[in-house]
Protein backbone atom coordinates (compact mmCIF):
# COMPACT_ATOMS: atom_id res chain seq x y z
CA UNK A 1 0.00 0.00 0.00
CA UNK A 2 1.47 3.47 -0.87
CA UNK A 3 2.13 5.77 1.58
CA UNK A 4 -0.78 8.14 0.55
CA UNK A 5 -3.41 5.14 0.55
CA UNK A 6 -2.35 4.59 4.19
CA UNK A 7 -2.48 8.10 5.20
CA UNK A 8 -6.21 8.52 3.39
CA UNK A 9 -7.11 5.24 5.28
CA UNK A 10 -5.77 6.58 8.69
CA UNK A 11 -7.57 10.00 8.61
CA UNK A 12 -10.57 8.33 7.51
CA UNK A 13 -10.29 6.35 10.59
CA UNK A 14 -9.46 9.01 12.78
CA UNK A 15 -12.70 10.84 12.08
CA UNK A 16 -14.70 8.08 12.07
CA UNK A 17 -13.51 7.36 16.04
CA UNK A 18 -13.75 10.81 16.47
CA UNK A 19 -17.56 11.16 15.82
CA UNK A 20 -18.19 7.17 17.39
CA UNK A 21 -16.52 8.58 20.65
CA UNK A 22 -18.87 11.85 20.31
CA UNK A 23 -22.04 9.80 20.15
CA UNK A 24 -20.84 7.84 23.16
CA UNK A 25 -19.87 10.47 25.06
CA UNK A 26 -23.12 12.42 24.93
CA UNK A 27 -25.06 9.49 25.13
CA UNK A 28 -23.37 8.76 28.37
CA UNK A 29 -24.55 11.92 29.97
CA UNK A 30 -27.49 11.63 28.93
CA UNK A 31 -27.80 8.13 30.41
CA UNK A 32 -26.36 9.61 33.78
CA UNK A 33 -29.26 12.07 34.08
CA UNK A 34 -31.98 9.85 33.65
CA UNK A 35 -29.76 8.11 36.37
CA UNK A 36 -32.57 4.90 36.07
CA UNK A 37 -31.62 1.22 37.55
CA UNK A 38 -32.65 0.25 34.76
CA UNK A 39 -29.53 1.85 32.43
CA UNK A 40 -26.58 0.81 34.63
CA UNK A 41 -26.36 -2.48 32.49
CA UNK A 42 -26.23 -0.69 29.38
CA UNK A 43 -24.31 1.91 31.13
CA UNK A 44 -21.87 -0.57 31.58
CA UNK A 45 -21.70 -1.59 27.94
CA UNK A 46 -21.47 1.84 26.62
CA UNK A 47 -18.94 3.12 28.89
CA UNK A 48 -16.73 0.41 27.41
CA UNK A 49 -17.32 1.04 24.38
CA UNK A 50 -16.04 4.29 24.94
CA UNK A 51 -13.23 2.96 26.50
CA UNK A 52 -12.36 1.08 23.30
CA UNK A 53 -12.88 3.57 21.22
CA UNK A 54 -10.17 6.25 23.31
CA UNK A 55 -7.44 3.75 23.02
CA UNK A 56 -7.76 2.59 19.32
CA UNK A 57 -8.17 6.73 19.38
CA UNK A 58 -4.50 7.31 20.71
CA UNK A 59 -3.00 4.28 18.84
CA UNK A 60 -4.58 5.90 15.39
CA UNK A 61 -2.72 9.19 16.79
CA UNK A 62 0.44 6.76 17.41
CA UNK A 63 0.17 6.11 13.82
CA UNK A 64 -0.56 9.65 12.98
CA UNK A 65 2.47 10.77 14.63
CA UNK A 66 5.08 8.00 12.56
CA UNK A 67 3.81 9.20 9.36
CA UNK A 68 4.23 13.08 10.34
CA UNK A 69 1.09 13.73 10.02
CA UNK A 70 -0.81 16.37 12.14
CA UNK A 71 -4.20 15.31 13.56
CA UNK A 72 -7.34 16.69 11.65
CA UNK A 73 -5.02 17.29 8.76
């Protein structure tokens, strides 16, 4: 893969985690205020999610960072 193909694949990733990790994120507060016994399963689940979602985040960024490139670039 040329170095161009794998920089187009990585920022495509990077915003696609970026607006995943946005969903979550305000999904989780909204969760928090309903504060129902009922959500702390899925709670559970979505928070992580969001966990997942930060670290394949900062490894992208990893990435990001060997090919020189500048995040949201």
């Amino acid at each position: 893969m040329r170095r161009s193909e794998l920089v187009s694949k990585i920022e495509a990733a990077g915003r696609e985690l970026a607006a995943a990790k946005n969903a979550l994120d305000s999904l989780l507060r909204d969760m928090e205020v309903a504060s129902c016994t009922e959500t702390t399963p899925v709670t559970v689940v979505v928070e992580e999610a969001f966990a997942r979602i930060q670290s394949a985040q900062d490894e992208l960024l990893a990435l990001q960072q060997l090919l020189r490139l500048k995040p949201g670039s």
